[in-house]
N, C-alpha and C. Protein backbone atom coordinates (compact mmCIF):
# COMPACT_ATOMS: atom_id res chain seq x y z
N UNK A 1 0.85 -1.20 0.00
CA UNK A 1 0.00 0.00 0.00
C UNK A 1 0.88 1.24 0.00
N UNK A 2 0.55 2.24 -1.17
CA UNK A 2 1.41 3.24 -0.78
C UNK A 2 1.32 4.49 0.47
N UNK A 3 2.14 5.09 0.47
CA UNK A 3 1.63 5.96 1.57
C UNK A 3 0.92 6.84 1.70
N UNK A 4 0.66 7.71 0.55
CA UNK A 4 -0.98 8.31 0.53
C UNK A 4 -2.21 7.19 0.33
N UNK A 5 -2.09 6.29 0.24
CA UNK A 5 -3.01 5.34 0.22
C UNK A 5 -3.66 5.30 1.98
N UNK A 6 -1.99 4.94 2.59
CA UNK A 6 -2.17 4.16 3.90
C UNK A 6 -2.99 5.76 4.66
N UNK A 7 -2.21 7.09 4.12
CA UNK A 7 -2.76 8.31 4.94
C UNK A 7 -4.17 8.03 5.04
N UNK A 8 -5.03 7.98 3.79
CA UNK A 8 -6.27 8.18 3.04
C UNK A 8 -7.13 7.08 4.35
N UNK A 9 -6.66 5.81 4.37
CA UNK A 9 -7.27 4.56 5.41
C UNK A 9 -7.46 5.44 6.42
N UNK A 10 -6.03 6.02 6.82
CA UNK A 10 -6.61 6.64 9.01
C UNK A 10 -7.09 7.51 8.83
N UNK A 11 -7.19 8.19 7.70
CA UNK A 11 -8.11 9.57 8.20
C UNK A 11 -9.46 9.16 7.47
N UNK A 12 -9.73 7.80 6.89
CA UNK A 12 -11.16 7.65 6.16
C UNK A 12 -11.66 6.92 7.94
N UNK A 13 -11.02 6.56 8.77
CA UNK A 13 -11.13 5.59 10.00
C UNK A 13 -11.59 7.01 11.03
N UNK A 14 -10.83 7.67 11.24
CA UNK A 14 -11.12 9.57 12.25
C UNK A 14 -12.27 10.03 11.51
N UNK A 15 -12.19 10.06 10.85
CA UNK A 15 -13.66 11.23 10.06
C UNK A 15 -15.05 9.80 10.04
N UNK A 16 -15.06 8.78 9.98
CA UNK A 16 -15.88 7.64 10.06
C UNK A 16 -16.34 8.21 11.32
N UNK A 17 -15.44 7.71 12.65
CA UNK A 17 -15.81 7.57 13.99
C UNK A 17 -16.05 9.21 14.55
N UNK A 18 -15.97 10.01 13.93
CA UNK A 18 -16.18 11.95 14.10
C UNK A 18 -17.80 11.31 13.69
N UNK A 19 -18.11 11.23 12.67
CA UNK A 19 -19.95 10.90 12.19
C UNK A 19 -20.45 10.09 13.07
N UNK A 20 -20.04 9.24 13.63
CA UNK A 20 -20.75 7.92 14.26
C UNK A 20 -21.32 9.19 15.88
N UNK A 21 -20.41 9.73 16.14
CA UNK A 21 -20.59 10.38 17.19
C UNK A 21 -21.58 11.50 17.03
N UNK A 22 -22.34 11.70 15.65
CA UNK A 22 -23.21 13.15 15.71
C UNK A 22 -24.16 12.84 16.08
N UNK A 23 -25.27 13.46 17.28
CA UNK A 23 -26.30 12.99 17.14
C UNK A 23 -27.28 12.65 16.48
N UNK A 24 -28.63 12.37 16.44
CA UNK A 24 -29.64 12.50 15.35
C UNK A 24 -29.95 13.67 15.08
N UNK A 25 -30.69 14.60 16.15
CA UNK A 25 -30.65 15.93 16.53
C UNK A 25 -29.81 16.82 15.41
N UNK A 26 -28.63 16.63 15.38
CA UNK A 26 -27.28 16.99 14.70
C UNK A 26 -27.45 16.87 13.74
N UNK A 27 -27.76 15.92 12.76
CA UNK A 27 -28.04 14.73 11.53
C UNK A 27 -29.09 15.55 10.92
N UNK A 28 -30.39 15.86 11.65
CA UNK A 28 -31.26 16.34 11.01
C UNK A 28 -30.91 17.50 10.82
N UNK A 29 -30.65 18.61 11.99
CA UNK A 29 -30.04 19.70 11.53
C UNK A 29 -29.39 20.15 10.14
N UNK A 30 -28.35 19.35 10.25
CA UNK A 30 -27.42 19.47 8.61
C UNK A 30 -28.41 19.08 7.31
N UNK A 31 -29.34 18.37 7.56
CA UNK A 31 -30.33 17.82 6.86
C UNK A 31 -30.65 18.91 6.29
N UNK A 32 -31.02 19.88 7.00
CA UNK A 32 -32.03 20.86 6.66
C UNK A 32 -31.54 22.03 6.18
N UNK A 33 -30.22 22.12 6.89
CA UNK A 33 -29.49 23.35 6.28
C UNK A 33 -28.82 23.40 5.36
N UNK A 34 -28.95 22.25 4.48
CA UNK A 34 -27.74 21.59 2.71
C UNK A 34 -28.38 22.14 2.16
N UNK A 35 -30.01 21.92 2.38
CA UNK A 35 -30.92 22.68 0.97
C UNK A 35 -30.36 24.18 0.89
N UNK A 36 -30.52 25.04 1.74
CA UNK A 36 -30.40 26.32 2.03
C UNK A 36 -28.87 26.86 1.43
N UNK A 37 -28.18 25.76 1.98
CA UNK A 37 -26.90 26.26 1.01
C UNK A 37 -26.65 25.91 -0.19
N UNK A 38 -26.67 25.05 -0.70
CA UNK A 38 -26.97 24.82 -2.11
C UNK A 38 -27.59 25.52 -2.57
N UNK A 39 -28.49 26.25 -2.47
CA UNK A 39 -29.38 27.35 -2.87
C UNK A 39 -28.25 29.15 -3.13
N UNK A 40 -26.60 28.28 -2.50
CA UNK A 40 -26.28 29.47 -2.46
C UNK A 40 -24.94 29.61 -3.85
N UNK A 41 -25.21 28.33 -4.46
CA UNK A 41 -24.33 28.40 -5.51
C UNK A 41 -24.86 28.82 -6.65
N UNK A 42 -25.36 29.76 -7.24
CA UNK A 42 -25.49 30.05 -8.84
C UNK A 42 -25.19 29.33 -9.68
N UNK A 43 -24.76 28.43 -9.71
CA UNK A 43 -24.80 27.50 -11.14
C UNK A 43 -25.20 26.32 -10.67
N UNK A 44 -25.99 26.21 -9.61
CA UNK A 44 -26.73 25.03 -9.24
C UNK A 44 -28.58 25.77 -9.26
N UNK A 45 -28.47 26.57 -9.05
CA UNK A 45 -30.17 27.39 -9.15
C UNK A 45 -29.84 27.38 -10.91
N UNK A 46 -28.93 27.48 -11.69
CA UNK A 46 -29.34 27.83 -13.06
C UNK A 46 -29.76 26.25 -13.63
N UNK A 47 -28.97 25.34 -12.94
CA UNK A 47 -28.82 24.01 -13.79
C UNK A 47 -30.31 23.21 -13.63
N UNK A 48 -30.33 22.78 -15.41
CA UNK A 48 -31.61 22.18 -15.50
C UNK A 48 -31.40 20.47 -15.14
N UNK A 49 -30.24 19.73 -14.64
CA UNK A 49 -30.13 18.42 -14.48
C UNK A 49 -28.95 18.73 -13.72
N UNK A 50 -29.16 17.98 -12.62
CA UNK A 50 -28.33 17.78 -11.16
C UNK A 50 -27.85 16.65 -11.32
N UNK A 51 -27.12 15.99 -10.82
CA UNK A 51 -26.77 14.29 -10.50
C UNK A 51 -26.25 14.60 -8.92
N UNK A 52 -27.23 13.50 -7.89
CA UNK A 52 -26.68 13.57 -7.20
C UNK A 52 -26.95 12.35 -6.34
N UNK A 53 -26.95 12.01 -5.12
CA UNK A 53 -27.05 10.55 -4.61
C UNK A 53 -27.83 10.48 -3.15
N UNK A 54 -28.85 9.42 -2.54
CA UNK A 54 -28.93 9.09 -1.22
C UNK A 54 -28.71 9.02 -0.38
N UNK A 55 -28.00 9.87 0.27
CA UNK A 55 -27.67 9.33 1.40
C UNK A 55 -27.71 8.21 2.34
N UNK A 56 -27.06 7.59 2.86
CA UNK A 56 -27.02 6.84 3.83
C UNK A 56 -26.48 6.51 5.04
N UNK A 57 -27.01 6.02 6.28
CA UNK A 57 -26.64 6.47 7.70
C UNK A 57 -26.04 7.62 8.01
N UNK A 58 -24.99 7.83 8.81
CA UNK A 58 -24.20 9.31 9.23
C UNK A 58 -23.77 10.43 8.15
N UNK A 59 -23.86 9.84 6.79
CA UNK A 59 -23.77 11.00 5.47
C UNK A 59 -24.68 12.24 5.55
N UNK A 60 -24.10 13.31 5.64
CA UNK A 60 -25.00 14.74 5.47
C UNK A 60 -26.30 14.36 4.73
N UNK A 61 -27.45 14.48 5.03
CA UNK A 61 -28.61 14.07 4.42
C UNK A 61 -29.04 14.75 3.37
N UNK A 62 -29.45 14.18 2.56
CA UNK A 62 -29.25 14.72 0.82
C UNK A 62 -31.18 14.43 0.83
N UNK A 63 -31.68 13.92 1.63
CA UNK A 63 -33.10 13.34 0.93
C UNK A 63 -34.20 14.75 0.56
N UNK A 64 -34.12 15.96 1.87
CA UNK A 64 -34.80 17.36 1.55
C UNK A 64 -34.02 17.51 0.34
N UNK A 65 -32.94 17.47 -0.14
CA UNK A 65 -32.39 18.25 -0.77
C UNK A 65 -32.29 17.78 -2.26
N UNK A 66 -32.63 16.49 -2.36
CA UNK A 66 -33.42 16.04 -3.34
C UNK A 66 -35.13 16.35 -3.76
N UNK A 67 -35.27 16.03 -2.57
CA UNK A 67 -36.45 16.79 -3.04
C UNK A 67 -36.98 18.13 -3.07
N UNK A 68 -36.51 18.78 -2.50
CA UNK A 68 -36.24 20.47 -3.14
C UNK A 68 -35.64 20.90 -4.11
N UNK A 69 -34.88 20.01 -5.03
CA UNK A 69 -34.16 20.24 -6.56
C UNK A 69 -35.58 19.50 -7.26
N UNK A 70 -36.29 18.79 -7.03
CA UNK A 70 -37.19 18.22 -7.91
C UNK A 70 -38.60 18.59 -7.83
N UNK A 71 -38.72 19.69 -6.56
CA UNK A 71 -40.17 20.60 -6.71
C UNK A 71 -39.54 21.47 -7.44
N UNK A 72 -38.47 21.75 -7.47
CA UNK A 72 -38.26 23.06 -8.42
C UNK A 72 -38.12 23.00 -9.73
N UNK A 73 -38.38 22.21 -10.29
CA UNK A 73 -37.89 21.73 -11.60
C UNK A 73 -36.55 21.35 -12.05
N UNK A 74 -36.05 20.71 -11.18
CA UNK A 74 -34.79 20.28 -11.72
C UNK A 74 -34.68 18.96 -12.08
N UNK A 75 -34.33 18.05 -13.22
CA UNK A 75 -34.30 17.22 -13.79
C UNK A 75 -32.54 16.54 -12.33
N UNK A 76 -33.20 15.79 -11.77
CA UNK A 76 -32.12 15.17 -10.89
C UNK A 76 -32.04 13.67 -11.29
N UNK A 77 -30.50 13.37 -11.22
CA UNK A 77 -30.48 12.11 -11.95
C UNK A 77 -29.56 11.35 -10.58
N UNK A 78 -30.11 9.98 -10.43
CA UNK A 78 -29.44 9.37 -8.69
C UNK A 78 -28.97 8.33 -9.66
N UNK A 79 -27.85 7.46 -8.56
CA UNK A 79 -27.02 6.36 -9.17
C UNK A 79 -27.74 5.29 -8.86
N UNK A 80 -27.51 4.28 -9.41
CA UNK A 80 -27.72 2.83 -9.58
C UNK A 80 -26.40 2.06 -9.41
N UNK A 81 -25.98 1.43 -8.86
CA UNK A 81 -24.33 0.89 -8.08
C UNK A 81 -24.31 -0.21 -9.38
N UNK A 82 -23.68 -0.25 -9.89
CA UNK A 82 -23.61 -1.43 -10.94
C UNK A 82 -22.59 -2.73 -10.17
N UNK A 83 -22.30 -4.01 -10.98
CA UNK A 83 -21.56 -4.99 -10.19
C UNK A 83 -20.16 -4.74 -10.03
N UNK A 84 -20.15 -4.05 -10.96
CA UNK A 84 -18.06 -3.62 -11.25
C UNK A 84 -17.84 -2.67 -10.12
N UNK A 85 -18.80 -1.87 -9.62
CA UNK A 85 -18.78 -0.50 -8.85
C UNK A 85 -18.68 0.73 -9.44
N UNK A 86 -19.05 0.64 -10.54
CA UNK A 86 -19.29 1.67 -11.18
C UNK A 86 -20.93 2.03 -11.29
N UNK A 87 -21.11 3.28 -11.85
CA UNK A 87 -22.56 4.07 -11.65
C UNK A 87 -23.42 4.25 -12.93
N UNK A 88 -24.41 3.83 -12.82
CA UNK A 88 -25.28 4.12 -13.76
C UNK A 88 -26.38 4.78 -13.12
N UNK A 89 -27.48 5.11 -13.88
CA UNK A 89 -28.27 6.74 -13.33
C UNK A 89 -29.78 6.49 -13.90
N UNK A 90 -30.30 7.56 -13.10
CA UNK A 90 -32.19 6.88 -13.23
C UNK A 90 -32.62 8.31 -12.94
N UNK A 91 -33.88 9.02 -13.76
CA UNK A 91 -34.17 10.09 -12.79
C UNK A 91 -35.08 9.40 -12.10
N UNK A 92 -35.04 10.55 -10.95
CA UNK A 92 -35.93 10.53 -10.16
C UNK A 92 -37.18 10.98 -9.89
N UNK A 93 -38.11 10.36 -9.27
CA UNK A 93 -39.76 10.67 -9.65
C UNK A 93 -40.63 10.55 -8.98
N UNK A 94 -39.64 10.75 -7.17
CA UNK A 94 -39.98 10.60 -6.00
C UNK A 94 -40.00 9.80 -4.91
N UNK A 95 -40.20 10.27 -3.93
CA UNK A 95 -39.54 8.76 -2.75
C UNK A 95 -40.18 7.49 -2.90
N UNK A 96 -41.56 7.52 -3.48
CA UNK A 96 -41.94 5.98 -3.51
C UNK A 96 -41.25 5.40 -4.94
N UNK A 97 -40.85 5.72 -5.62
CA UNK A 97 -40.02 5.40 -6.62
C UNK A 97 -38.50 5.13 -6.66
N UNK A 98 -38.15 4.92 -4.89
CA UNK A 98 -36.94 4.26 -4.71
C UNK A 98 -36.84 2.96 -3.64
N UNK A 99 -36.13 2.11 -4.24
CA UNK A 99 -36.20 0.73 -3.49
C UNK A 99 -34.87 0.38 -2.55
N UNK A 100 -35.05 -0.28 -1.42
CA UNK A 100 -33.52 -0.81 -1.07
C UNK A 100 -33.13 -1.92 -1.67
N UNK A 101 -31.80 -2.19 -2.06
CA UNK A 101 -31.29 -2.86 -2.55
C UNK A 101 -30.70 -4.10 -1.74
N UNK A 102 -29.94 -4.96 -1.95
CA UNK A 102 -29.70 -6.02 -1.28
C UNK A 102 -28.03 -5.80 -0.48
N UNK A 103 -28.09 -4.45 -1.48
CA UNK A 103 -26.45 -3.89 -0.63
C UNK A 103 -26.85 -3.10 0.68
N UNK A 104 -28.03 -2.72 0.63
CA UNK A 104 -28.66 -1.74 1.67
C UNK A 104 -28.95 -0.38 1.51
N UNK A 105 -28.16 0.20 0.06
CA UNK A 105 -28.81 1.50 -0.69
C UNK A 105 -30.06 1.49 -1.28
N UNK A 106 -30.23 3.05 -1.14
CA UNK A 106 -31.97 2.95 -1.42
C UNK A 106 -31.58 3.76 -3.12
N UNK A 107 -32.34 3.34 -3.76
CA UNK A 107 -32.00 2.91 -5.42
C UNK A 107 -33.34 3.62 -5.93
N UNK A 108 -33.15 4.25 -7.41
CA UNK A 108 -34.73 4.53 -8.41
C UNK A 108 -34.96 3.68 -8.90
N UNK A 109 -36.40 3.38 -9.86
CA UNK A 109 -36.53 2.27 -9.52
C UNK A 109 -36.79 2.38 -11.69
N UNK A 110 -36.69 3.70 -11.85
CA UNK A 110 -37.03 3.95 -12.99
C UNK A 110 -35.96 3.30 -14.33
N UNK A 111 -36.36 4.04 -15.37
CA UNK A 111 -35.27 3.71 -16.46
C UNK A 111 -34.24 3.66 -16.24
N UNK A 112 -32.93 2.90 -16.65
CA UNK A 112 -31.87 3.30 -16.21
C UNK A 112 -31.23 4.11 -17.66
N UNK A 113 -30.33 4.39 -17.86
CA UNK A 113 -29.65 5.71 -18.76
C UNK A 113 -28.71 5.56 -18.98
N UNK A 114 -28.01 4.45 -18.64
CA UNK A 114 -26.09 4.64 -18.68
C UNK A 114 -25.69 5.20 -17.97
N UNK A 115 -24.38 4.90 -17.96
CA UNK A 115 -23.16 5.21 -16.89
C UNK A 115 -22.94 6.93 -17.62
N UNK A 116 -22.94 7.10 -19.48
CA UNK A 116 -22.57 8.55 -19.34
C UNK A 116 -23.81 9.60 -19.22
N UNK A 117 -24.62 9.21 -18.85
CA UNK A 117 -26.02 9.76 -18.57
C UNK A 117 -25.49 10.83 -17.81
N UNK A 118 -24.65 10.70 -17.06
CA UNK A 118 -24.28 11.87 -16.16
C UNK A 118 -23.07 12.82 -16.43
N UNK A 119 -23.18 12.89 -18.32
CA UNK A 119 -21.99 14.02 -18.74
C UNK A 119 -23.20 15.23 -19.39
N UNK A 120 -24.40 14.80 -19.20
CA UNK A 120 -25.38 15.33 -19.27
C UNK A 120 -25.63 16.81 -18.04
N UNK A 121 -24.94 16.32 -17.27
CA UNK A 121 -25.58 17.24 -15.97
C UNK A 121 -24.56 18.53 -16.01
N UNK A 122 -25.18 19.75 -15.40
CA UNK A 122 -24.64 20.70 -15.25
C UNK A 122 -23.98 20.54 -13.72
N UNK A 123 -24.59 20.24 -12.69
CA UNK A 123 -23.67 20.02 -11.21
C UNK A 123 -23.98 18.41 -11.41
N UNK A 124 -22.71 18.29 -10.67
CA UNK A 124 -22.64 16.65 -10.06
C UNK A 124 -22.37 17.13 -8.16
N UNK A 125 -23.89 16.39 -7.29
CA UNK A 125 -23.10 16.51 -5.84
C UNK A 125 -22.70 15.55 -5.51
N UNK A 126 -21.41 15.27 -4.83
CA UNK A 126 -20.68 14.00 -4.92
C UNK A 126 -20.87 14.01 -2.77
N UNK A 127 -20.62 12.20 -3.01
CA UNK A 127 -20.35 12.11 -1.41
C UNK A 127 -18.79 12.38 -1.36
N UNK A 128 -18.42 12.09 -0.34
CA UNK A 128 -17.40 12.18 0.63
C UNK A 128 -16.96 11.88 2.40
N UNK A 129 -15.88 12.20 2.70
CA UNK A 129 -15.42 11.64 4.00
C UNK A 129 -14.34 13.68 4.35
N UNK A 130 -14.26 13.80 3.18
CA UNK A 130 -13.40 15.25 3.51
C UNK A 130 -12.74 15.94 2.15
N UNK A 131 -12.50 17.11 2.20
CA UNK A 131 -12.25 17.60 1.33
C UNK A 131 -10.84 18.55 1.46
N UNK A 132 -10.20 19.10 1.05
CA UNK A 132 -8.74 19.83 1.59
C UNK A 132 -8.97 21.57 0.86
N UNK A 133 -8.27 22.24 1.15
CA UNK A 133 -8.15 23.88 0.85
C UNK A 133 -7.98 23.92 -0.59
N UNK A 134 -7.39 23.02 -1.38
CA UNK A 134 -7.02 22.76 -2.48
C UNK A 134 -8.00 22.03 -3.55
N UNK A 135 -9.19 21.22 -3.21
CA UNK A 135 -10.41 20.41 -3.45
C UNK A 135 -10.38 19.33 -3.70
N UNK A 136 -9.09 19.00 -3.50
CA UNK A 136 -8.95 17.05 -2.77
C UNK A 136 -9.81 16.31 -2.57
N UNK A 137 -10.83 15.86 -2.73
CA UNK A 137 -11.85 15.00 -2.33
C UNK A 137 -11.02 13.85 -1.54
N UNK A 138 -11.68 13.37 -0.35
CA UNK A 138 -11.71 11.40 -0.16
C UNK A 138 -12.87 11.09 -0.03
N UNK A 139 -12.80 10.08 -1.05
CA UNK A 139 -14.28 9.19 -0.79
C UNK A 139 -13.65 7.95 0.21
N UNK A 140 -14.85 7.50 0.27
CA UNK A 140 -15.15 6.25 1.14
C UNK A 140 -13.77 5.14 0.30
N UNK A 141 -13.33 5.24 -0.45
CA UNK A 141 -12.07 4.42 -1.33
C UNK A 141 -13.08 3.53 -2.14
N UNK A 142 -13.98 3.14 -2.17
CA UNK A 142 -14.27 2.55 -3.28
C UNK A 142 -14.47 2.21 -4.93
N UNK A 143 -14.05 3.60 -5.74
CA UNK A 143 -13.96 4.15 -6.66
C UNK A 143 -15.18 4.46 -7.33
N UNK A 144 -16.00 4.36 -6.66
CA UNK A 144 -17.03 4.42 -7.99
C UNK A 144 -17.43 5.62 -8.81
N UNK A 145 -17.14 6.73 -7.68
CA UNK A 145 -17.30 8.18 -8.21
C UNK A 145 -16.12 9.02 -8.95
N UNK A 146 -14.58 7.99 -8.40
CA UNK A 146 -13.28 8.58 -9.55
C UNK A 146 -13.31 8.26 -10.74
N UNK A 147 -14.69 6.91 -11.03
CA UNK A 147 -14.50 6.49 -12.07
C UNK A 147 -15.73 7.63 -13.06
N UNK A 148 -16.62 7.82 -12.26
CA UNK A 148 -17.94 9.32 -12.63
C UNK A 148 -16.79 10.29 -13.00
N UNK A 149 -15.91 11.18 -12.28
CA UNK A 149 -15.28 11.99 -12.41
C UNK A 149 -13.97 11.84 -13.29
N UNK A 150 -13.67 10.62 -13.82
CA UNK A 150 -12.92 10.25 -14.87
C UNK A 150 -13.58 10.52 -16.21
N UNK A 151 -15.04 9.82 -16.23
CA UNK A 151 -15.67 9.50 -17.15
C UNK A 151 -16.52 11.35 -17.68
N UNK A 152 -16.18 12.27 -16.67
CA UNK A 152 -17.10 13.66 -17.41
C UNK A 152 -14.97 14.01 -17.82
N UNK A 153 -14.30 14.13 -17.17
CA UNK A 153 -12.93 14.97 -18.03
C UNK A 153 -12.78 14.04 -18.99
N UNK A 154 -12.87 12.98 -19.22
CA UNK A 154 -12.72 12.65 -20.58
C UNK A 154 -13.71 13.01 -21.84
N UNK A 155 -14.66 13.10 -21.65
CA UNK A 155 -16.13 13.94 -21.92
C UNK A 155 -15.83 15.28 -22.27
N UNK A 156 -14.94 15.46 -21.82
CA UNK A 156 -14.83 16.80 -21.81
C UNK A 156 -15.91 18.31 -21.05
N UNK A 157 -16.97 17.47 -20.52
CA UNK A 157 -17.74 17.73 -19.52
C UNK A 157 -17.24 18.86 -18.52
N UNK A 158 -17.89 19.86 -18.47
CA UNK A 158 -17.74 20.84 -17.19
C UNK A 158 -18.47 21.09 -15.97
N UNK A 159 -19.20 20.15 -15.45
CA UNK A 159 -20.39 20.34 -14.35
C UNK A 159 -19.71 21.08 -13.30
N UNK A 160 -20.43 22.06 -12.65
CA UNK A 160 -20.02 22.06 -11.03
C UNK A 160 -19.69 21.06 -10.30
N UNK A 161 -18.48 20.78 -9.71
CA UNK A 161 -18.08 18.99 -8.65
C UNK A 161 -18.44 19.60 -7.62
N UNK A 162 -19.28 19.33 -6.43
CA UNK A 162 -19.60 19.88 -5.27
C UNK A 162 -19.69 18.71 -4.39
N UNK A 163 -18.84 18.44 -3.19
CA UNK A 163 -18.99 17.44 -2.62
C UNK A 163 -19.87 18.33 -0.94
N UNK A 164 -20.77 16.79 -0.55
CA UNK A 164 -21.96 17.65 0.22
C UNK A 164 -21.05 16.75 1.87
N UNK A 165 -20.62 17.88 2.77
CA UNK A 165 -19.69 17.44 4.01
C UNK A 165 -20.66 17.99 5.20
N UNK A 166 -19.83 17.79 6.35
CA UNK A 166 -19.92 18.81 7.72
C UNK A 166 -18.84 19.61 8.00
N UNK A 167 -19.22 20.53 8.27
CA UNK A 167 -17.90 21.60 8.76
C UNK A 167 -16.73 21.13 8.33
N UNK A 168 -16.40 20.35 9.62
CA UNK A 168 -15.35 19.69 10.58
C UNK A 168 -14.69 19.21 9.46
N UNK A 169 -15.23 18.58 8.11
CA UNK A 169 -14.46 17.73 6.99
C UNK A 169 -13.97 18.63 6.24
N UNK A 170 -14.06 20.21 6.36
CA UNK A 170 -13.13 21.02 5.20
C UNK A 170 -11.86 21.11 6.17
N UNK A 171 -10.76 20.13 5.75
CA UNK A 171 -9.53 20.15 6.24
C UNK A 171 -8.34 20.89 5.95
N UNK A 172 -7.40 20.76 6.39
CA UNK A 172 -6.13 20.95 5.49
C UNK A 172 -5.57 20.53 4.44
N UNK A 173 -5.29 19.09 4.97
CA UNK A 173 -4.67 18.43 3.55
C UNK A 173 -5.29 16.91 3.11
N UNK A 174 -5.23 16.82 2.38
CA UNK A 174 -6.23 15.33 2.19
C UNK A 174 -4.87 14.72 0.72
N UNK A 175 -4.71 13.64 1.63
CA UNK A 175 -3.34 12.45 1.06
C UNK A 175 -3.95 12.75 -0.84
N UNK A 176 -3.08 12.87 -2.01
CA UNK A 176 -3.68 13.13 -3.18
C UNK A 176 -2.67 11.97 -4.33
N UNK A 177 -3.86 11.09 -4.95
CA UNK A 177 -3.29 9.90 -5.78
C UNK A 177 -3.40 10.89 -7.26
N UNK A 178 -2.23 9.81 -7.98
CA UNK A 178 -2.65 10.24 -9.43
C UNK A 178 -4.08 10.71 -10.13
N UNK A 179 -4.81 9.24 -9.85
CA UNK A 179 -6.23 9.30 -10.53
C UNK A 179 -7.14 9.83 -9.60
N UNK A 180 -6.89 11.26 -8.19
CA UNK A 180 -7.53 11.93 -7.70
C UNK A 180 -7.71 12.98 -8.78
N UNK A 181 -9.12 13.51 -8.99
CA UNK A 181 -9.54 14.72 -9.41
C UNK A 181 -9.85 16.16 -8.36
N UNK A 182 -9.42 17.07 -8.84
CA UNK A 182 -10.30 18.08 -7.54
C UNK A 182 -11.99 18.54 -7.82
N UNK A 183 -12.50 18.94 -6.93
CA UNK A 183 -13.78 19.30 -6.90
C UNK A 183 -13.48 21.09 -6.76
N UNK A 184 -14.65 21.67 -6.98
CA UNK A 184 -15.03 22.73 -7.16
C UNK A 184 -15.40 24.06 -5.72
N UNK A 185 -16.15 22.95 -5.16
CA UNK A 185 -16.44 23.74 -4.20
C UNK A 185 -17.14 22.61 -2.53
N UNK A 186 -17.28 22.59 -1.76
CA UNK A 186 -17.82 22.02 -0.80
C UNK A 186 -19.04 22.40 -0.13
N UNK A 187 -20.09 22.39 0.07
CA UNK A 187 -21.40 22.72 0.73
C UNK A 187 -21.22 21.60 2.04
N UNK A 188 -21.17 23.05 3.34
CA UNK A 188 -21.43 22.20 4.19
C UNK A 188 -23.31 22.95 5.32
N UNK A 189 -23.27 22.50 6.47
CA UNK A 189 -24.69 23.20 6.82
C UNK A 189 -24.17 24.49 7.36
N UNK A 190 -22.88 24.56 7.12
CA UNK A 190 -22.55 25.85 7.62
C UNK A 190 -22.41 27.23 6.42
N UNK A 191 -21.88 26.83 5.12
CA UNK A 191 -21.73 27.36 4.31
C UNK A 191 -21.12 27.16 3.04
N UNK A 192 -20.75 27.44 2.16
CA UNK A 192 -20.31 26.89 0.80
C UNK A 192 -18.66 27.60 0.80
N UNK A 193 -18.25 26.60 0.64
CA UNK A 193 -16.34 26.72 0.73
C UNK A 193 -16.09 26.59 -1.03
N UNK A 194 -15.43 27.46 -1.83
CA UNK A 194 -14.76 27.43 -3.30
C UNK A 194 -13.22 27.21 -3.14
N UNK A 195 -12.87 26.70 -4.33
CA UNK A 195 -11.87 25.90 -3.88
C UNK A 195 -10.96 26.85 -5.89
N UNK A 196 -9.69 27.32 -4.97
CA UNK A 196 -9.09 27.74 -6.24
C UNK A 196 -8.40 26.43 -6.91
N UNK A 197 -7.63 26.69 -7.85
CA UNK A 197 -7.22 25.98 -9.35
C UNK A 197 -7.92 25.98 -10.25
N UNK A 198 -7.24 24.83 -10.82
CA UNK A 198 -7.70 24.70 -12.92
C UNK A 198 -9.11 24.93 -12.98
N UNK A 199 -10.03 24.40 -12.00
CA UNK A 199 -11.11 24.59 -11.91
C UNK A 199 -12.16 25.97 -10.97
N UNK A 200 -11.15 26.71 -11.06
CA UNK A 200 -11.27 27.99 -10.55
C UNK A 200 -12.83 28.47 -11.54
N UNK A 201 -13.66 29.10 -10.82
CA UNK A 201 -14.85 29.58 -11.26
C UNK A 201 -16.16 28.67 -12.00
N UNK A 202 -15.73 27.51 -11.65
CA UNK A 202 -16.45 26.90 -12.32
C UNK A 202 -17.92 26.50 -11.28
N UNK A 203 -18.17 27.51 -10.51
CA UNK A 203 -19.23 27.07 -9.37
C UNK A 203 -20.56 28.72 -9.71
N UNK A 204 -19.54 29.43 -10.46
CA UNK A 204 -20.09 30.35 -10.65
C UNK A 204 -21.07 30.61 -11.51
């Protein structure tokens, strides 16, 4: 294992057991305050197709905030986990129109669209575990979203990358692999963090 690899493990292990500890209380809170900030990026109020995902257990809760992109007219497109671990996409067409799966994610239940269904979208909100000053993302290590964020720069694709955190996860430095991409900007319930480089203004 290399050593930004091994970094990426203890701090995906600290920021795990930081969530396990928020209350519900807490949980809902952030719940409620993602919509509100998201509301504060301009090129997410302009965009007519979102891609974004379910939350599950201690993850900043995305479910208001799905459904406040889809009273408003926004064409929102959620993943479908394929067997490789890669993502394919479904819109969405409301909560009874998503099922749990046998992995334990709650899934659409609609058409599916392909994996590049989502070079379509103007924002992509991505999960995460933390993000750095620089827009480092760590996911959970499983790849499925480096392979989303592979698959729009080859596309040539420009969406807003907005990964949806708590505070506490806009860090300093976050361990950075080759096939890491940066993100754009971070929405947490506290406020929306922009993140300079190549991808400078692209939230705007």
């Amino acid at each position: 294992m290399s050593d930004a690899r091994a970094r990426k493990a203890e701090l995906r292990k600290e920021l795990l057991s930081a969530r396990r500890g928020l209350t519900e209380g807490e949980r809902h809170a952030a719940s409620t305050a993602l919509v509100e900030r998201v509301r504060d990026l301009p090129r997410l109020a302009r965009a007519e197709t979102v891609a974004t995902y379910v939350s599950m257990g201690t993850e900043p809760g995305t479910h208001d905030l799905i459904n406040a992109l889809r009273h408003g007219g926004t064409r929102v497109l959620l993943p479908v986990l394929l067997a490789d671990n890669d993502l394919d996409w479904s819109v969405y067409e409301g909560p009874a129109a998503l099922e749990r799966t046998a992995r334990g994610l709650l899934e659409p239940t609609g058409e599916r669209l392909g994996p590049a269904a989502v070079i379509g979208a103007q924002a992509v909100l991505l999960p995460g575990l933390a993000v750095d000053r620089h827009g480092v993302r760590l996911g959970r290590g499983g790849g499925s979203y480096d392979r989303v964020l592979e698959r729009l720069s080859a596309a040539g694709a420009d969406p807003a990358l907005v990964v949806l955190l708590y505070a506490h996860e806009v860090v300093d430095t976050v361990p950075r692999e080759p096939h890491d991409h940066l993100v754009d900007a971070a929405v947490t319930p506290e406020g929306v963090r922009l993140f300079p480089g190549p991808r400078g203004g692209a939230t705007e």
